[in-house]
Structure formats: structure tokens, C-alpha cells
Protein backbone atom coordinates (compact mmCIF):
# COMPACT_ATOMS: atom_id res chain seq x y z
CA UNK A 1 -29.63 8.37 -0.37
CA UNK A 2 -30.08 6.09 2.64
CA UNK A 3 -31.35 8.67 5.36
CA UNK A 4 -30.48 5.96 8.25
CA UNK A 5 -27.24 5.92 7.20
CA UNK A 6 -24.68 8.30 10.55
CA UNK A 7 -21.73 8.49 9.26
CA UNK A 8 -19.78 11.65 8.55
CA UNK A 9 -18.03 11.38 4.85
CA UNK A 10 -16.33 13.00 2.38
CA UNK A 11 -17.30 13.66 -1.72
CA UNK A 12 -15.97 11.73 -4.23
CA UNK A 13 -13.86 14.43 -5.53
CA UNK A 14 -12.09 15.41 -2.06
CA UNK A 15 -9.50 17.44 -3.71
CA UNK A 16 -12.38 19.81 -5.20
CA UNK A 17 -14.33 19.80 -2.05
CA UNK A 18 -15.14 22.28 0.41
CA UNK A 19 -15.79 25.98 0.71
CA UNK A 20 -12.21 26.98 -0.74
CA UNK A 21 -12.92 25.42 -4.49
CA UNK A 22 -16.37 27.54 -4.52
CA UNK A 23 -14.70 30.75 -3.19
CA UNK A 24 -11.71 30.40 -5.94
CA UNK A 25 -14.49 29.16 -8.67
CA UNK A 26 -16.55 32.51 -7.19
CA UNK A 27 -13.73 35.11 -7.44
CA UNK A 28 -12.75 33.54 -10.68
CA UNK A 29 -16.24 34.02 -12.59
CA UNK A 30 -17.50 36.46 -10.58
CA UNK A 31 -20.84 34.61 -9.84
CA UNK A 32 -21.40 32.44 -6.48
CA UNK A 33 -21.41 29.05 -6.44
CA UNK A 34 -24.16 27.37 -4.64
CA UNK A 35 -23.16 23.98 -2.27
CA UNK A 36 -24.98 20.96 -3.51
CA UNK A 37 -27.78 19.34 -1.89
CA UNK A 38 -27.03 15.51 -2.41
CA UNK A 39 -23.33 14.26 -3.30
CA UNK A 40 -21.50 11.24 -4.18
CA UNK A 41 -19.11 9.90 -1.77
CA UNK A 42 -15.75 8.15 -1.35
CA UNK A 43 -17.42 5.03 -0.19
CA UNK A 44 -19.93 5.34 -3.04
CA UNK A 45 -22.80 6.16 -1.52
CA UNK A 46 -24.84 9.53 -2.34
CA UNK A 47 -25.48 11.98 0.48
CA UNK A 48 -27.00 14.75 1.41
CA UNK A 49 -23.79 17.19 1.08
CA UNK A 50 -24.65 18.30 4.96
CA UNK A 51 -23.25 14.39 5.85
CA UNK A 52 -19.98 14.99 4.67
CA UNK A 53 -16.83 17.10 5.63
CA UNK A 54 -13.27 18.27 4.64
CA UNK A 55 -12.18 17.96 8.24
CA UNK A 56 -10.48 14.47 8.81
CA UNK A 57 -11.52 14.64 12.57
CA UNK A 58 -15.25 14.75 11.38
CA UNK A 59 -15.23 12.37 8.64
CA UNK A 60 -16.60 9.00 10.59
CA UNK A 61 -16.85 6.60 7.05
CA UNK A 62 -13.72 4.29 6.97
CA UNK A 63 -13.82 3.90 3.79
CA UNK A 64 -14.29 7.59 2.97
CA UNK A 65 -10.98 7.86 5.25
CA UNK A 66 -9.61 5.67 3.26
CA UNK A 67 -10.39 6.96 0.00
CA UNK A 68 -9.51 10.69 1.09
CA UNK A 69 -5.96 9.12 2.35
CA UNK A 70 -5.11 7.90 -1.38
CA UNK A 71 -6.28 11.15 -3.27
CA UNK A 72 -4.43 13.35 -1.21
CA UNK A 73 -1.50 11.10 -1.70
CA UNK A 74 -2.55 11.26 -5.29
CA UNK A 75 -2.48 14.85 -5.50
CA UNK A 76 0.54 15.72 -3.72
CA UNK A 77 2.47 13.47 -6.21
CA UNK A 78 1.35 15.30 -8.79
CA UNK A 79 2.53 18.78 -7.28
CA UNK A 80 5.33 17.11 -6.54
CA UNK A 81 6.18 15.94 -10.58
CA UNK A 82 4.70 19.58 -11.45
CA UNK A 83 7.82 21.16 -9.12
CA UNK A 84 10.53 18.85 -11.12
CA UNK A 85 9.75 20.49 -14.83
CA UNK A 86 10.19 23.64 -16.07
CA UNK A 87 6.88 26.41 -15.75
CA UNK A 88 7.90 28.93 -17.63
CA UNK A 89 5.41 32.36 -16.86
CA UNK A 90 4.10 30.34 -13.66
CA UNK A 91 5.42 32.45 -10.22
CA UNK A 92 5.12 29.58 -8.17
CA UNK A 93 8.61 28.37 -6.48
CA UNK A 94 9.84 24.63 -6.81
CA UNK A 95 9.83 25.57 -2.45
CA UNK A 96 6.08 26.28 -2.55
CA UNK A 97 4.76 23.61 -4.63
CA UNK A 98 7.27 21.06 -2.01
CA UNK A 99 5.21 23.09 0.98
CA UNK A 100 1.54 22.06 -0.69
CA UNK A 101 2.68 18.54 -1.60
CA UNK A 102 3.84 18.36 2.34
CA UNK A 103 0.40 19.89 3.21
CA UNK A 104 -1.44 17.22 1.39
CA UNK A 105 0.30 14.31 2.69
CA UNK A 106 -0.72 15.94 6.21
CA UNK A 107 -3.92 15.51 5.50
CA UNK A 108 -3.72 12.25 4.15
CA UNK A 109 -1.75 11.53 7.64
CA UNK A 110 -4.77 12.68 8.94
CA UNK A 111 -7.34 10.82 7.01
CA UNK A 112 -5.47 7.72 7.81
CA UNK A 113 -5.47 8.01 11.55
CA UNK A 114 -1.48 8.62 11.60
CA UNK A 115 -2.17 12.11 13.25
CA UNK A 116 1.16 14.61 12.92
């Protein structure tokens, strides 16, 4: 971990980041899930998990902006190809999964500067 190192970034896994995953991964076990103390990045580096964020407004690594911008893009492809098959016993609408996949490539606007 390089303790001079001020940027703001984001983990590795960006998708599975943040408080939402634990909560879901807490209701679903029925244990809670502590946050880690150190974390690899998008950039590469490993952080103390208080340096990074899920909030593209806060995230001040470039390269973590970047690399948040192409999994979220990532991501909502895959919702997208999920919507286009059949799920049979899955009560999720081809509508909703079209509303996440728009939802992620928000954020990757966000990540990326774009804005709205």
C-alpha cells in the first residue's frame, strides 16, 4: 500500500463493491459481512478500502475511472444478453433487466466524465 498515495479509487471488482453486495450477501446468509481493510484497485494498486468509493464524483484515480467506465459497460451488456433469452421461473421482466442495463451505463457515463 503506498500511504502517500491521495487519490480516491475504486476496487477491482466495482460491480461487487460497496455496501449493497454486503447487505444482499448479509440477508442472504444471515451473518454480516465485515468491509475489508486493504483492497485491490482498478489501477492496480492495493488500498486501504477507506481510499476508495462507489460514487463516481469521489473517485479521483483516472485510471480507476477508467476501469469502472468499462465494467459497468461490461455488465450492462451482459443484463442486456440475459433480457434476450428465455428465464423460465425467473420474475424479472425483459423491461427491468433494460432499466438496470440503462442504470449501469449511467454510471459508466459517470465514471467517464460524460455526466447525464
Amino acid at each position: 500500500m503506498s500511504e502517500t498515495d491521495p487519490h480516491i479509487h475504486v476496487e477491482r471488482k466495482v460491480v461487487e463493491a460497496g455496501p449493497e453486495v454486503r447487505n444482499l450477501i448479509s440477508s442472504t446468509l444471515g451473518r454480516a459481512t465485515d468491509a475489508p481493510g486493504a483492497v485491490t484497485t482498478g489501477c492496480g494498486l492495493r488500498v486501504p478500502y477507506a481510499m476508495t468509493s462507489v460514487r463516481p464524483e469521489s473517485v479521483t484515480c483516472l485510471a480507476c475511472r477508467e476501469h469502472a467506465h468499462r465494467e459497468y459497460l461490461r455488465f450492462a451488456g451482459q443484463i442486456e444478453r440475459l433480457g434476450r433469452g428465455p428465464m423460465p421461473g425467473v420474475n424479472i421482466t425483459g423491461a427491468q433487466l433494460a432499466e438496470a442495463a440503462e442504470r449501469l451505463r449511467d454510471l459508466a457515463r459517470r465514471f467517464s466524465g460524460e455526466g447525464h
